[in-house]
N, C-alpha and C. Protein backbone atom coordinates (compact mmCIF):
# COMPACT_ATOMS: atom_id res chain seq x y z
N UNK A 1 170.36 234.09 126.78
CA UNK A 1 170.65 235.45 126.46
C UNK A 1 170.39 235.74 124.98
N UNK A 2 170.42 234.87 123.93
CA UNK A 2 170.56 234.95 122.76
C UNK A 2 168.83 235.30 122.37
N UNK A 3 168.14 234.13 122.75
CA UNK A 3 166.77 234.71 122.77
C UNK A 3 166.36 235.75 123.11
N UNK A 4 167.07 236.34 124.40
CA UNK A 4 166.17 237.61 125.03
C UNK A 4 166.35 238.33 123.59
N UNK A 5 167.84 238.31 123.06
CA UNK A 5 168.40 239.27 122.30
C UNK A 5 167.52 239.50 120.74
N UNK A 6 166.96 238.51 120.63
CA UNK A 6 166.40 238.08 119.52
C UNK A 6 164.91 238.86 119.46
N UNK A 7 164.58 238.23 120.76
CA UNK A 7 163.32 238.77 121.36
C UNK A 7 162.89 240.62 121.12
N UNK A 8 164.27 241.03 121.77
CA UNK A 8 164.35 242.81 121.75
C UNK A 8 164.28 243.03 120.96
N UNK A 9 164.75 242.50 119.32
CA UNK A 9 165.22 242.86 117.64
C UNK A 9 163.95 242.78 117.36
N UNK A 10 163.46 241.70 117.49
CA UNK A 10 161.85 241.29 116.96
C UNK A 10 161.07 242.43 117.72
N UNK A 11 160.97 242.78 118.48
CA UNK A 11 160.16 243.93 119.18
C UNK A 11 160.34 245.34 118.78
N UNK A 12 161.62 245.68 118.46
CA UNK A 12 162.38 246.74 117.94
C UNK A 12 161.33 247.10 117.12
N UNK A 13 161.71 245.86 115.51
CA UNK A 13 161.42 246.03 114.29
C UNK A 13 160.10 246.13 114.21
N UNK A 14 159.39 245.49 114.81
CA UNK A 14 157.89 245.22 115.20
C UNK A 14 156.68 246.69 115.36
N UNK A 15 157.80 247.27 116.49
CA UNK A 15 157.57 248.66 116.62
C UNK A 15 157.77 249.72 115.66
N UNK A 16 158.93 249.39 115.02
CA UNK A 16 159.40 250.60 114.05
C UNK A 16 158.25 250.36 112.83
N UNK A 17 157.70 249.22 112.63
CA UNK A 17 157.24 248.88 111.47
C UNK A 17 155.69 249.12 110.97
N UNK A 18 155.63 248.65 112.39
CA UNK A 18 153.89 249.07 113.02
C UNK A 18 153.63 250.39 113.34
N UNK A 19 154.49 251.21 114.19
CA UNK A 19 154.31 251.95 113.80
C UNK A 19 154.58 253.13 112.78
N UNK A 20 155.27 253.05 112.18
CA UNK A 20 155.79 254.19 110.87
C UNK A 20 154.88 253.26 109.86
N UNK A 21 154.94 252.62 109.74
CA UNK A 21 153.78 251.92 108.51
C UNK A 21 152.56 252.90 107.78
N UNK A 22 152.94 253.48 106.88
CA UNK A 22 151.92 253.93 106.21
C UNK A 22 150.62 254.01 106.18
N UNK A 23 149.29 253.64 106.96
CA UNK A 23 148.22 252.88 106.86
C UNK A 23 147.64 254.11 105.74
N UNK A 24 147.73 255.43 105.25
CA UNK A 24 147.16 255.56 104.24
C UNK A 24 147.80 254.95 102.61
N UNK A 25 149.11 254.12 102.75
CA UNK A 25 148.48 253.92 101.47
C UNK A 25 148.12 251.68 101.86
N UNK A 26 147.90 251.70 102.40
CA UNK A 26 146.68 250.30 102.83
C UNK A 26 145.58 251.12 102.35
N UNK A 27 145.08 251.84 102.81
CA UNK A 27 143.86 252.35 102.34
C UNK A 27 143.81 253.07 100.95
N UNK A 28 144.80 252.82 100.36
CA UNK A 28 144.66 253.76 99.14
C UNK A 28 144.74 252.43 97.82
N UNK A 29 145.96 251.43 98.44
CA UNK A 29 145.56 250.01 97.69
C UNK A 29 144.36 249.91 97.73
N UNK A 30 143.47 249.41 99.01
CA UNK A 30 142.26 248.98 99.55
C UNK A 30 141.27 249.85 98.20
N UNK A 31 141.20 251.14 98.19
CA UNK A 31 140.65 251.87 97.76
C UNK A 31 140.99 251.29 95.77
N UNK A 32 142.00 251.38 95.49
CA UNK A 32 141.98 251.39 94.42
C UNK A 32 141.92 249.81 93.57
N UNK A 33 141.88 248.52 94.82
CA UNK A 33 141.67 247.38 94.15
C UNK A 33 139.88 247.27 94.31
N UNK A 34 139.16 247.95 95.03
CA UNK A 34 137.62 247.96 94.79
C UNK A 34 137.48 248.95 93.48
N UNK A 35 138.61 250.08 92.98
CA UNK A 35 137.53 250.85 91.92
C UNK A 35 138.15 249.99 90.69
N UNK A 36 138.62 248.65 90.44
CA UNK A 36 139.34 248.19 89.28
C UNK A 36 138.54 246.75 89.65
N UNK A 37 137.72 246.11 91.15
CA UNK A 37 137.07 245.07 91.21
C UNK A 37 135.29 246.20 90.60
N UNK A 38 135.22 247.15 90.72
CA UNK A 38 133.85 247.55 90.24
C UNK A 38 134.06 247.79 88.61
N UNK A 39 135.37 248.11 87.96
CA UNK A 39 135.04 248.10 86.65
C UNK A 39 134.90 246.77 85.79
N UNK A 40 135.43 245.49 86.75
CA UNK A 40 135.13 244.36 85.99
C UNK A 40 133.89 244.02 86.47
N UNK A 41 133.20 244.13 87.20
CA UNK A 41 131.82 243.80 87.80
C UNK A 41 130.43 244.42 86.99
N UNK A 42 129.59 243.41 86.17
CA UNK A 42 128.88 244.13 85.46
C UNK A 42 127.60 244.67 86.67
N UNK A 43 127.15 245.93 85.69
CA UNK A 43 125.96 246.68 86.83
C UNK A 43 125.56 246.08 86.81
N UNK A 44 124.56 246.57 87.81
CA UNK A 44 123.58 245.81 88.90
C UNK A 44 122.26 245.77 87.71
N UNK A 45 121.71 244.78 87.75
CA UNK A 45 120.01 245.02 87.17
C UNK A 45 119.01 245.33 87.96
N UNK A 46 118.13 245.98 86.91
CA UNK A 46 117.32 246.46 87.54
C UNK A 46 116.05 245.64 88.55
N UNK A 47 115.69 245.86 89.62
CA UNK A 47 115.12 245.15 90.69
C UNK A 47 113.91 245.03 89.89
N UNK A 48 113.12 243.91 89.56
CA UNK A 48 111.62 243.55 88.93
C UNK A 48 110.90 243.48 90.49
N UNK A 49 109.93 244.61 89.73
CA UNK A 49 108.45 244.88 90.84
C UNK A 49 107.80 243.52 91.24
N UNK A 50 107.87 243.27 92.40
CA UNK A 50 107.18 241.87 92.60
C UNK A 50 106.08 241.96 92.39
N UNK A 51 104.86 240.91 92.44
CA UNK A 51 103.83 240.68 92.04
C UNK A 51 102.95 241.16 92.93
N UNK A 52 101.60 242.21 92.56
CA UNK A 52 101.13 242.53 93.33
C UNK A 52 100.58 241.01 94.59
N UNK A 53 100.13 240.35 93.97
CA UNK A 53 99.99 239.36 95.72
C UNK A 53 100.76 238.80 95.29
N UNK A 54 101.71 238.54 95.92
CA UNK A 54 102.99 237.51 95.97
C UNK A 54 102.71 236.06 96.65
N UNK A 55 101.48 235.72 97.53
CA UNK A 55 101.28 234.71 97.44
C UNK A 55 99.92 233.69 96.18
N UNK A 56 99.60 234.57 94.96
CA UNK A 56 98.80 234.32 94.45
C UNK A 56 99.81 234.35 93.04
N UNK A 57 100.31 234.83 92.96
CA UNK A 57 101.47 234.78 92.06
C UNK A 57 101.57 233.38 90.88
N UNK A 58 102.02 232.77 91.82
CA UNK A 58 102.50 231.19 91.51
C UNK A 58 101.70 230.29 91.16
N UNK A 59 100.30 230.66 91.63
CA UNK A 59 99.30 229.93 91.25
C UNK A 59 98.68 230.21 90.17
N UNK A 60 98.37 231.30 90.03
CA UNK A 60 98.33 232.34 88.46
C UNK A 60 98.96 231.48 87.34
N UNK A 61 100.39 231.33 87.43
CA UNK A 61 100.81 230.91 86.51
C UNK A 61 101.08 229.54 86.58
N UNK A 62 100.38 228.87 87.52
CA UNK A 62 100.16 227.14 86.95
C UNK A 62 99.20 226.77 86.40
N UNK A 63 97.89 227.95 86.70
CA UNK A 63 96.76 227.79 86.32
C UNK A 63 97.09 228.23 84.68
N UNK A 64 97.73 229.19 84.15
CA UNK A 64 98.12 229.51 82.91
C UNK A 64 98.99 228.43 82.50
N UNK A 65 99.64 227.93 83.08
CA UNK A 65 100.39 226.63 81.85
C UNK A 65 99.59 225.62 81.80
N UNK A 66 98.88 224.99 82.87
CA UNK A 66 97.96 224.38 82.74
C UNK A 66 97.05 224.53 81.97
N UNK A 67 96.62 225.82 81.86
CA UNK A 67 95.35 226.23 80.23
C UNK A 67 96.30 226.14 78.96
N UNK A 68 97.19 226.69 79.15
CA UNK A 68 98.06 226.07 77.69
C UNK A 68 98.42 224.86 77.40
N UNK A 69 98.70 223.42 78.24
CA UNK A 69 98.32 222.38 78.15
C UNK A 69 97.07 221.97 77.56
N UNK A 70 96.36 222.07 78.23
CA UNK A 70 94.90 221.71 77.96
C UNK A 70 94.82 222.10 76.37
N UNK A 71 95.09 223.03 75.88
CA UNK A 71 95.31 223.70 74.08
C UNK A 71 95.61 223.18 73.83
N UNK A 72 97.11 222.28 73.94
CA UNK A 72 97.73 221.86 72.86
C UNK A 72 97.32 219.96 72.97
N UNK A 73 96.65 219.61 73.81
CA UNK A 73 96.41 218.41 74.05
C UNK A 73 94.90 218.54 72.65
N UNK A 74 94.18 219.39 72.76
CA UNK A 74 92.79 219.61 71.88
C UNK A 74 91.77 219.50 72.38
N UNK A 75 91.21 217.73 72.56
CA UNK A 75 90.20 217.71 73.49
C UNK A 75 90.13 218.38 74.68
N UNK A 76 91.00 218.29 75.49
CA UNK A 76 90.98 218.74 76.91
C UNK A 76 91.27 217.78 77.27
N UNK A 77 92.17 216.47 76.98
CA UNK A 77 92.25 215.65 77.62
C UNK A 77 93.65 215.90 78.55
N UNK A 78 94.16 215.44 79.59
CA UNK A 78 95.02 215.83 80.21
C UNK A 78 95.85 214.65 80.83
């Protein structure tokens, strides 16, 4: 009997709680811990234009460190 009794209290409160529960201010915390997580969050940067061929890209610039090697070696020795 003690359980049932326990059981009903827990259901009671459960109900009263769930439902009378505020959910606008959940959403108004919710709301106001994102506009205080965006003022510590530095902006966004700006997106760099990818390379017109993006698979030629990479090769471009091995072939360029590679010629700057070759410079600082003199002869061309490698």
């Amino acid at each position: 009997m003690r359980i049932v009794a326990i059981v009903v209290v827990l259901a009671i409160v459960y109900y009263i709680y769930g439902r009378n529960g505020d959910k606008t201010s959940l959403q108004n915390r919710v709301a106001e811990a994102q506009a205080e997580a965006a003022k510590v969050m530095p902006a966004p940067q700006a997106a760099q234009p990818p390379p017109t061929n993006s698979l030629r890209a990479p090769m471009d610039r091995t072939r360029q460190v590679l010629d700057q090697v070759k410079q600082r070696n003199g002869k061309g020795e490698f």
